[in-house]
N, C-alpha and C. Protein backbone atom coordinates (compact mmCIF):
# COMPACT_ATOMS: atom_id res chain seq x y z
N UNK A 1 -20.52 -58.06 54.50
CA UNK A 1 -21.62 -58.94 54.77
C UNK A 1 -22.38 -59.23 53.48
N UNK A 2 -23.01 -60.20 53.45
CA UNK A 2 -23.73 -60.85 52.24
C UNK A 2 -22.77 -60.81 50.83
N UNK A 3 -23.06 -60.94 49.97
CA UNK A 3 -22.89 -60.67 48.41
C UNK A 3 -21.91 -59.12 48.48
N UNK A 4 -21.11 -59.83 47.64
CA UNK A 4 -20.43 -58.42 47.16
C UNK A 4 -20.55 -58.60 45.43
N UNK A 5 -20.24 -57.29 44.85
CA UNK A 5 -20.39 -57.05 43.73
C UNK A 5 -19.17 -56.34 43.31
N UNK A 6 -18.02 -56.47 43.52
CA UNK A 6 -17.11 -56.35 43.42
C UNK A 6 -16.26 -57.35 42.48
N UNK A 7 -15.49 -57.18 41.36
CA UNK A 7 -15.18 -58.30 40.56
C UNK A 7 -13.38 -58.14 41.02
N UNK A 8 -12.93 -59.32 40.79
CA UNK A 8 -11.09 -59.30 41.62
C UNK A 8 -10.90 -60.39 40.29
N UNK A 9 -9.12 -59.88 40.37
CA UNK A 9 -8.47 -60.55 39.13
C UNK A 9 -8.21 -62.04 39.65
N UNK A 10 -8.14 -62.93 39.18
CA UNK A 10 -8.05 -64.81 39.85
C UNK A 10 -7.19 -65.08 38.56
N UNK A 11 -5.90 -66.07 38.94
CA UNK A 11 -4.89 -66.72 38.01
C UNK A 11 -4.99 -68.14 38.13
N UNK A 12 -5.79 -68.28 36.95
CA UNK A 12 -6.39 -69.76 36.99
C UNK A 12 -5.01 -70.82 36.30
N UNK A 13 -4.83 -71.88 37.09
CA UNK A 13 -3.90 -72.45 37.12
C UNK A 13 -3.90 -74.05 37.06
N UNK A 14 -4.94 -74.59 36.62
CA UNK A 14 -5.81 -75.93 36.38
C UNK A 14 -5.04 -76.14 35.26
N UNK A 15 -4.29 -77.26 35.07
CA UNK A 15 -3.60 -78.36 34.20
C UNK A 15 -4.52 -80.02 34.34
N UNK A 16 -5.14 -80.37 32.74
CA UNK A 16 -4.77 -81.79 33.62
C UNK A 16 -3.81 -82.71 33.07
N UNK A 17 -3.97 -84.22 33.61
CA UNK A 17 -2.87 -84.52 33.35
C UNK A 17 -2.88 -85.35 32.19
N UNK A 18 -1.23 -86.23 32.25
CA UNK A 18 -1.49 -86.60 30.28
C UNK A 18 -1.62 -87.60 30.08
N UNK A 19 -2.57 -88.30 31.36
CA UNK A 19 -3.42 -89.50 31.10
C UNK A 19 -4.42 -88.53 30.61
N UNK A 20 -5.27 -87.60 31.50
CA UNK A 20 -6.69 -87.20 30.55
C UNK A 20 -6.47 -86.33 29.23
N UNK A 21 -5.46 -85.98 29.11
CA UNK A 21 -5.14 -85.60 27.48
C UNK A 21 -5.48 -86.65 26.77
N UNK A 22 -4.46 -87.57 26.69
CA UNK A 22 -4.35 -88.31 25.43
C UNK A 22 -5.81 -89.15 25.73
N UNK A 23 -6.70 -89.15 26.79
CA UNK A 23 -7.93 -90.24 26.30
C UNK A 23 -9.32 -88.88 25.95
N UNK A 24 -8.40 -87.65 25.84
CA UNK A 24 -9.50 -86.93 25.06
C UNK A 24 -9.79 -86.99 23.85
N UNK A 25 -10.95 -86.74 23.29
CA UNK A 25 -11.71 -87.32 21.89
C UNK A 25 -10.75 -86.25 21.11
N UNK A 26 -10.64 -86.21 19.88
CA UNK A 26 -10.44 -85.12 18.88
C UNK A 26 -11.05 -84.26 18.66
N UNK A 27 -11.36 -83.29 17.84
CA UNK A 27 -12.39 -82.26 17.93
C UNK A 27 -13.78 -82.86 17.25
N UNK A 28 -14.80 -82.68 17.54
CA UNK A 28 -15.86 -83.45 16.53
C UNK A 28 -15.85 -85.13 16.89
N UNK A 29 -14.80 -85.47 17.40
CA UNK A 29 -15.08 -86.72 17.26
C UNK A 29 -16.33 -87.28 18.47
N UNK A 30 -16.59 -86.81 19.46
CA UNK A 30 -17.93 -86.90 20.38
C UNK A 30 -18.92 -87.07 19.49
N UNK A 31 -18.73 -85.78 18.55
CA UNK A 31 -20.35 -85.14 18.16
C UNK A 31 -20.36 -86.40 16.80
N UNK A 32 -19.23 -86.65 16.26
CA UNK A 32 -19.55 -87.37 15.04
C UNK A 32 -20.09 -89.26 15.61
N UNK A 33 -19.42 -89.64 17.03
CA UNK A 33 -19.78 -90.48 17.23
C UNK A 33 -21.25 -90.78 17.53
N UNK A 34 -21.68 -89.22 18.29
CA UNK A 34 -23.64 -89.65 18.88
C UNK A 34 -24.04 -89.89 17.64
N UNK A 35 -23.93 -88.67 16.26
CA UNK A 35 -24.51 -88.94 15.18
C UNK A 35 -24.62 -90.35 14.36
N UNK A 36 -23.22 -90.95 14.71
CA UNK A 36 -23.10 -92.20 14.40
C UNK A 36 -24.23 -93.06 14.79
N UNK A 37 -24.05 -93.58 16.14
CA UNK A 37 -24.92 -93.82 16.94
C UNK A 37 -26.24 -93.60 17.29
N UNK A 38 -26.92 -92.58 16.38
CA UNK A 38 -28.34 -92.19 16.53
C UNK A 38 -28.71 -91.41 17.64
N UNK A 39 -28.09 -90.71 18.78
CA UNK A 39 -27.91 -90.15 19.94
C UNK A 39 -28.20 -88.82 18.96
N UNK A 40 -29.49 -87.76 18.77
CA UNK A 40 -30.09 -86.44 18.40
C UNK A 40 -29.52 -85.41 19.26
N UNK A 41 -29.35 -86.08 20.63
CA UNK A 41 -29.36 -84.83 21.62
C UNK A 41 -28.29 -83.28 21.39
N UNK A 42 -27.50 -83.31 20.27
CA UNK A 42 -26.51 -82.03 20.04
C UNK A 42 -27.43 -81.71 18.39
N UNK A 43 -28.27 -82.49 18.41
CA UNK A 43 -28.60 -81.95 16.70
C UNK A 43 -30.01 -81.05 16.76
N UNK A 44 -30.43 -80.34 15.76
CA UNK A 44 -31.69 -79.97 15.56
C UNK A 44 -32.44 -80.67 15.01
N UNK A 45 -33.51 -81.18 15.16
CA UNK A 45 -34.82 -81.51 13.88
C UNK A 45 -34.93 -80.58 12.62
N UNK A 46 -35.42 -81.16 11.97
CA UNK A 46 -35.54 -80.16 10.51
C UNK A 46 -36.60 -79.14 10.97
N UNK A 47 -37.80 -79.63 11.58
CA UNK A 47 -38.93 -79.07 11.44
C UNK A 47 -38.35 -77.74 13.08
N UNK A 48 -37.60 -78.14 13.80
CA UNK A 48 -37.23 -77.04 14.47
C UNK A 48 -36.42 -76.12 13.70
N UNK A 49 -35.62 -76.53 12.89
CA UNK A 49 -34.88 -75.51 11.98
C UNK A 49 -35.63 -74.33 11.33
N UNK A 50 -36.72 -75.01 10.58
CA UNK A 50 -37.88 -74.88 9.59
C UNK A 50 -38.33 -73.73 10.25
N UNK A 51 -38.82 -73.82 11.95
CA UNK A 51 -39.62 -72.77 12.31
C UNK A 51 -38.45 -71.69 12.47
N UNK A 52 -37.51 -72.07 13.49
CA UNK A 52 -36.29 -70.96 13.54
C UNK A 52 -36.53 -70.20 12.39
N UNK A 53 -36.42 -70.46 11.23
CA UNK A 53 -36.58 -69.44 9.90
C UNK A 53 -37.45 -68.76 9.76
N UNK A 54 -38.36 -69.46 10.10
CA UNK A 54 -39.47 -68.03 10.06
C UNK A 54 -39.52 -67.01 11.15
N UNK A 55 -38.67 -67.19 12.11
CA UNK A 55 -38.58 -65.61 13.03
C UNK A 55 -37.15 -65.09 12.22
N UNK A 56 -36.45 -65.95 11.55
CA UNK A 56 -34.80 -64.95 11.21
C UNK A 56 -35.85 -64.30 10.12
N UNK A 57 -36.31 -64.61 9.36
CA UNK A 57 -36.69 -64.34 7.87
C UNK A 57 -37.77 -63.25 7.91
N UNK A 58 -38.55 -62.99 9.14
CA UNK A 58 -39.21 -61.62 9.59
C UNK A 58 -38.27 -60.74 10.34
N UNK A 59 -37.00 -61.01 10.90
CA UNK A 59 -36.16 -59.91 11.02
C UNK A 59 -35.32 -59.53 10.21
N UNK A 60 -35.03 -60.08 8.92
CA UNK A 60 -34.19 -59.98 7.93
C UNK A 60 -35.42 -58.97 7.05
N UNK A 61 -36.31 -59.10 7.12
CA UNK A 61 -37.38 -57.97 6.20
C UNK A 61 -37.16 -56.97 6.79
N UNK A 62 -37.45 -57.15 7.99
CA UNK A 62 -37.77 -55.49 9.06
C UNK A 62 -35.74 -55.00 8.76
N UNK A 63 -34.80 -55.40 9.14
CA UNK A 63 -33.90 -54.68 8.68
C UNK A 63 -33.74 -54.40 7.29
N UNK A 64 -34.19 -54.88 6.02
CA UNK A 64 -33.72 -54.60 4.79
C UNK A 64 -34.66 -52.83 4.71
N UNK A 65 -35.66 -52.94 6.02
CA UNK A 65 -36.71 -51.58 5.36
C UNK A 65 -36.30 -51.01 6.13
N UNK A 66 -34.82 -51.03 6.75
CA UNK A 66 -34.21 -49.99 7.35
C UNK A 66 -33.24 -49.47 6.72
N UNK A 67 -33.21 -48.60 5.95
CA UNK A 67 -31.93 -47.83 5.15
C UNK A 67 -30.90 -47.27 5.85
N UNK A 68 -31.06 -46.33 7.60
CA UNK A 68 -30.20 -45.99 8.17
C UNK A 68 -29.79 -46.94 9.13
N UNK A 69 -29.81 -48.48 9.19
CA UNK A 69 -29.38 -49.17 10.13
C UNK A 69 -28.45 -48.92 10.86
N UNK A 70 -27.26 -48.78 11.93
CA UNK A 70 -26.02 -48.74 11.86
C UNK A 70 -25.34 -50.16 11.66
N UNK A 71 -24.12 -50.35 10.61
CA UNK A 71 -23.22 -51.20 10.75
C UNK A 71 -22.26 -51.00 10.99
N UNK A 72 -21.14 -51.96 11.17
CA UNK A 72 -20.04 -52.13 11.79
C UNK A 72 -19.66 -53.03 10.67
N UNK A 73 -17.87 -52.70 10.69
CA UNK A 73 -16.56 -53.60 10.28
C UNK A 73 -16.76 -55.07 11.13
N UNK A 74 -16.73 -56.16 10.54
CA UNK A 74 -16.12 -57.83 11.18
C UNK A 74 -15.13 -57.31 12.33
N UNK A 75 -15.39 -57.37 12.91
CA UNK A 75 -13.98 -57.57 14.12
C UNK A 75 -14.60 -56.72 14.89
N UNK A 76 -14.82 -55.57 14.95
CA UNK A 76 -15.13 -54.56 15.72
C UNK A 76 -16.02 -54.68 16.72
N UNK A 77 -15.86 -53.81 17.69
CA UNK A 77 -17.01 -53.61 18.69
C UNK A 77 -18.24 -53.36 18.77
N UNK A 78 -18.55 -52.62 17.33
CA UNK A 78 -19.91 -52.32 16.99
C UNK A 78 -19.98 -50.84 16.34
N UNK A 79 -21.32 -50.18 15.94
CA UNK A 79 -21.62 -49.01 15.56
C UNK A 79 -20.81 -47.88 16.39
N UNK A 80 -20.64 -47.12 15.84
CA UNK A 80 -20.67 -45.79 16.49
C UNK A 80 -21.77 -45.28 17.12
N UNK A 81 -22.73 -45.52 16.49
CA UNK A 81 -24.28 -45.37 17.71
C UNK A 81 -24.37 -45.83 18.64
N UNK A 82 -23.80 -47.17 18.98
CA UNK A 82 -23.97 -47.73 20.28
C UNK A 82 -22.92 -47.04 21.08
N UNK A 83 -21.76 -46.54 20.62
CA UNK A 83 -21.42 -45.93 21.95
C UNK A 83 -21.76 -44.35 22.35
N UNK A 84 -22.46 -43.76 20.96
CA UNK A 84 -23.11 -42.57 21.15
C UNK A 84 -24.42 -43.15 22.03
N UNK A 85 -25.26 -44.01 21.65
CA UNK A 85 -26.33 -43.97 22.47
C UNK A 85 -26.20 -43.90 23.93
N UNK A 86 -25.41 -44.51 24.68
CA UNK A 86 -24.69 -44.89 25.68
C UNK A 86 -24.02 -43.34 26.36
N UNK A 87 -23.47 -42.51 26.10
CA UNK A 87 -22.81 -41.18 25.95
C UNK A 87 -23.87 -40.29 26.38
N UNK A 88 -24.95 -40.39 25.38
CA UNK A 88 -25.86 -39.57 25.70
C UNK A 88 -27.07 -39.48 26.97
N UNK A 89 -26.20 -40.61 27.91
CA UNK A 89 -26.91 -40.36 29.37
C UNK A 89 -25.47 -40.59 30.21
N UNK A 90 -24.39 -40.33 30.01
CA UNK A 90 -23.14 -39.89 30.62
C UNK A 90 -22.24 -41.29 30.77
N UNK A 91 -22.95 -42.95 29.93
CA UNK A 91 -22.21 -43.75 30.34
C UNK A 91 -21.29 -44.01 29.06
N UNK A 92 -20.62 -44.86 29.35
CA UNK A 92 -19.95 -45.82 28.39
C UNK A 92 -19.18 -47.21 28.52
N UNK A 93 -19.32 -48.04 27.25
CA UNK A 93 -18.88 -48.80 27.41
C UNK A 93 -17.17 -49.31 28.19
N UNK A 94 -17.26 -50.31 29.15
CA UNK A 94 -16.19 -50.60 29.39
C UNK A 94 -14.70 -50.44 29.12
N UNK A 95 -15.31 -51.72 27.85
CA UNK A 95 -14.06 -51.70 27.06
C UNK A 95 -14.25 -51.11 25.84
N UNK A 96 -12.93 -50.20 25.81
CA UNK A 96 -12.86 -49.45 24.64
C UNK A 96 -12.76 -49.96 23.29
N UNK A 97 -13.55 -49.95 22.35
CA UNK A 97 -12.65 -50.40 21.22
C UNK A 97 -11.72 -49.79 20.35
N UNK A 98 -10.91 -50.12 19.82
CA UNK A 98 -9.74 -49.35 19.27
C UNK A 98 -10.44 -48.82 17.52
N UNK A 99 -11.18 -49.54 17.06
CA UNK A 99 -11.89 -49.12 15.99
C UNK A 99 -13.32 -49.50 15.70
N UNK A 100 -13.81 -48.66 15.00
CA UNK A 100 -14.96 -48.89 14.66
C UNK A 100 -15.70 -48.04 13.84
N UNK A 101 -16.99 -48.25 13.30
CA UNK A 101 -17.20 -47.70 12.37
C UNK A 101 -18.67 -47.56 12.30
């Protein structure tokens, strides 16, 4: 009854066909046409950019005055802390990662 929370494997099997292939755009070519066209709606404003920076550029301080941060390898799943933190109340992550650092 109601909602389940139960997740099940599904074999998605959606083709289309090669009329809607070939009248699909190229990659970029949508985004290069709005720009063409004056159509903003996929772009940022400068002055939204502008502010964005000033919240990256106060979290980029607060981590540089962290000496024990944990990092991680490109590819990886993450710190070793995160799956110690996680451990240390009996859970863990799902999926395992095969390395990390």
């Amino acid at each position: 009854m109601g909602q389940e929370f139960e997740l099940e494997n599904e074999t998605l099997s959606f083709t289309h066909d090669d009329k809607s292939v070939n009248k699909a755009p190229e990659a970029y070519e949508r985004l290069l046409l709005d720009a063409l066209s004056g159509n903003q709606t996929n772009f940022t404003h400068w002055t939204e950019l502008a502010q964005t920076w000033q919240f990256v550029d106060v979290i980029r301080k607060a981590w540089d005055q962290m000496p024990n941060m944990p990092t991680y390898a490109a590819g990886t799943m993450g710190p070793v802390a995160a799956a110690a933190l996680l451990e240390a109340d009996g859970h863990h992550w799902v999926f395992q990662p095969t390395k990390s650092s």
